[in-house]
C-alpha atoms as a PDB file:
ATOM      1  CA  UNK A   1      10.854   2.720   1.395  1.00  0.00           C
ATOM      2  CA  UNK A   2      12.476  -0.157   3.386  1.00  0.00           C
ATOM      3  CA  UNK A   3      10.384  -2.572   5.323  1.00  0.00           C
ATOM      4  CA  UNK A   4      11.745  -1.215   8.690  1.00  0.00           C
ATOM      5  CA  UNK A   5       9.857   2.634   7.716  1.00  0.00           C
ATOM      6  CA  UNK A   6       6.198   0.627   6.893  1.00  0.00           C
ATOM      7  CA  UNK A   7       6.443  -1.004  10.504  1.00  0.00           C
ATOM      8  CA  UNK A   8       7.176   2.715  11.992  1.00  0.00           C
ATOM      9  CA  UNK A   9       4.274   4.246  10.039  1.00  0.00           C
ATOM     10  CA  UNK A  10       2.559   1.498  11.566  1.00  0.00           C
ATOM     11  CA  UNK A  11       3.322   1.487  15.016  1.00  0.00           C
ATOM     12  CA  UNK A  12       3.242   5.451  15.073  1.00  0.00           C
ATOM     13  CA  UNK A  13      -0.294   5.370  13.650  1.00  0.00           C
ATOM     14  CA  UNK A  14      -1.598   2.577  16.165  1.00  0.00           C
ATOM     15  CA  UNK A  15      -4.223   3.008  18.667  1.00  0.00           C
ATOM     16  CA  UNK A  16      -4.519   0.472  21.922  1.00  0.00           C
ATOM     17  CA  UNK A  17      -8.368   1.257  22.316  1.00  0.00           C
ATOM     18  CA  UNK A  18      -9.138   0.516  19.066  1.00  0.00           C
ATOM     19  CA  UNK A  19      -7.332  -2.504  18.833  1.00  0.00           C
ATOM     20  CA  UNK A  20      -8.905  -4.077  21.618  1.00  0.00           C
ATOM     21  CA  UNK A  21     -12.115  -3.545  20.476  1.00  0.00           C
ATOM     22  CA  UNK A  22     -10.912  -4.774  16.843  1.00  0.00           C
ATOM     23  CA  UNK A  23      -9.627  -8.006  18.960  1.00  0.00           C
ATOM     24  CA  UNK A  24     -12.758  -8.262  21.002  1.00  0.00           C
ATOM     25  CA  UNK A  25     -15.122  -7.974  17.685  1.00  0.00           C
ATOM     26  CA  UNK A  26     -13.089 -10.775  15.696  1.00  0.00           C
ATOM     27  CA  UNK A  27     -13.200 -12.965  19.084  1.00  0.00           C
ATOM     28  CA  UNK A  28      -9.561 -12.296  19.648  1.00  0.00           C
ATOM     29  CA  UNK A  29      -8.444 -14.882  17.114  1.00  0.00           C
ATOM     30  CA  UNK A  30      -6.415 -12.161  15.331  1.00  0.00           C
ATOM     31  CA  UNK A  31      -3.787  -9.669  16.942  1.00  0.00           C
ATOM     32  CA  UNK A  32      -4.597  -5.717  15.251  1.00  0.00           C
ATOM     33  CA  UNK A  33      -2.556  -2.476  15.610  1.00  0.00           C
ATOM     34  CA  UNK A  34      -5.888   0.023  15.783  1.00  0.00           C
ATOM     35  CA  UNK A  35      -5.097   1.375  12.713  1.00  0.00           C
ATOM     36  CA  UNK A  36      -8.571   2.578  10.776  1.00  0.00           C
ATOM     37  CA  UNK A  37      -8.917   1.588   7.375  1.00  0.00           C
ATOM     38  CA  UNK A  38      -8.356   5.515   5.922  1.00  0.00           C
ATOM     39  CA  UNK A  39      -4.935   5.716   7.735  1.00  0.00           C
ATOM     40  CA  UNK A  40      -3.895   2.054   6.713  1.00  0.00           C
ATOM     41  CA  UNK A  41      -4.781   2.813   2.857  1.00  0.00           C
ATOM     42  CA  UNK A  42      -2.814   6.412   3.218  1.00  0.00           C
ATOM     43  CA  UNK A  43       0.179   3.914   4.550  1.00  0.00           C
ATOM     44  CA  UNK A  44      -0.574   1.703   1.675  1.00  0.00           C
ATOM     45  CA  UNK A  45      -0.713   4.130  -0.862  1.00  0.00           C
ATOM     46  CA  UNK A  46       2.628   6.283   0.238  1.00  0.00           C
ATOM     47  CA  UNK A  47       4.775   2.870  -0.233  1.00  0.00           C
ATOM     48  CA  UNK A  48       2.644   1.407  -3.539  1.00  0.00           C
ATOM     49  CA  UNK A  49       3.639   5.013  -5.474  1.00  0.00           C
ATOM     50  CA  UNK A  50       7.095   4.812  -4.000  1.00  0.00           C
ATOM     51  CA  UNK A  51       7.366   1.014  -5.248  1.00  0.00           C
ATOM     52  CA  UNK A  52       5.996   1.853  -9.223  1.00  0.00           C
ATOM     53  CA  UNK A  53       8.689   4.722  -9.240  1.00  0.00           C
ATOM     54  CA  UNK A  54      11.210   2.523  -8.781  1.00  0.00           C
ATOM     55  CA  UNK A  55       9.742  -0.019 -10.905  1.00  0.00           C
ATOM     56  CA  UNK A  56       8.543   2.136 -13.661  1.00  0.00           C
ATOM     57  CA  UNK A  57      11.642   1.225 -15.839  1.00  0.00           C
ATOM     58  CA  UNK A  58      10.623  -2.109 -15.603  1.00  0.00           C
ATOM     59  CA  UNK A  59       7.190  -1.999 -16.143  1.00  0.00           C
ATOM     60  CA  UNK A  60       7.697  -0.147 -19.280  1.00  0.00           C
ATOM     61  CA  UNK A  61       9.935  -2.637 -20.823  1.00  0.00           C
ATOM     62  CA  UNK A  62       7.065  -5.363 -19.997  1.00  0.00           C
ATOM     63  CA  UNK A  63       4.616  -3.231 -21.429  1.00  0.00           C
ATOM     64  CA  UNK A  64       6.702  -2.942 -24.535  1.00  0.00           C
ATOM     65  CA  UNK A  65       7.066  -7.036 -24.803  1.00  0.00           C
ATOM     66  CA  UNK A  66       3.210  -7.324 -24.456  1.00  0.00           C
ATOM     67  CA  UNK A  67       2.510  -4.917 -27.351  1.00  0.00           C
ATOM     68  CA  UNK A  68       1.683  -1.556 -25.269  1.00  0.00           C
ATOM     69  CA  UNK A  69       4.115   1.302 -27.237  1.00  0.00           C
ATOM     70  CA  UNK A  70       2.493   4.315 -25.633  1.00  0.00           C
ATOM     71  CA  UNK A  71       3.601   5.629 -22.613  1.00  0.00           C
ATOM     72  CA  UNK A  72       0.185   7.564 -22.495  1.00  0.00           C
ATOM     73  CA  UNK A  73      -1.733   4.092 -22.570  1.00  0.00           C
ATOM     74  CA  UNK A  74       0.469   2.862 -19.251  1.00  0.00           C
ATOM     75  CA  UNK A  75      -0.398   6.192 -17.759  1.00  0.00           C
ATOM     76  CA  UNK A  76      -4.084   6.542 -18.088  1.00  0.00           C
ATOM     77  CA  UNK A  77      -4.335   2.649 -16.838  1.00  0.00           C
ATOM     78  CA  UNK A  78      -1.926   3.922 -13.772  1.00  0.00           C
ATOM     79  CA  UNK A  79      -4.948   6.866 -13.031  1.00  0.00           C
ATOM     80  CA  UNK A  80      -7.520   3.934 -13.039  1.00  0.00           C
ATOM     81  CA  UNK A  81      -5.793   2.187 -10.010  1.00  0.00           C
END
């Protein structure tokens, strides 16, 4: 997932109404998109799973140089996240 497709989830999933009252309730210091905390952690999640596939390869290798030799011991700490 590039960059460019988290700020379309983004903007496709924002909501005016609620970010004026988000902006109005933080005393419009901060700018927000409207975007409810269920919906942004569904974003969030969809591009963290996407990320440790591609970096699985990696991972494993570090594992391996810290002394975890099981793939089944990276995989039930991947089910606690």
């Amino acid at each position: 997932m590039k960059l460019s497709d988290l700020i379309n989830d983004f903007e496709k999933n924002s909501n005016e109404l609620l970010a004026e009252s988000m902006e109005k309730y933080m005393q419009d210091k901060f700018r927000f998109l409207g975007i409810r905390g269920g919906t942004r952690t569904e974003i969030y999640k969809k591009i963290f799973f996407q990320m440790l596939e591609r970096l699985k390869p990696l991972i494993g290798i570090l594992l391996s140089v810290v002394g975890i030799k099981k793939k089944e011991n990276f995989n039930m700490r991947l089910s606690i996240i």
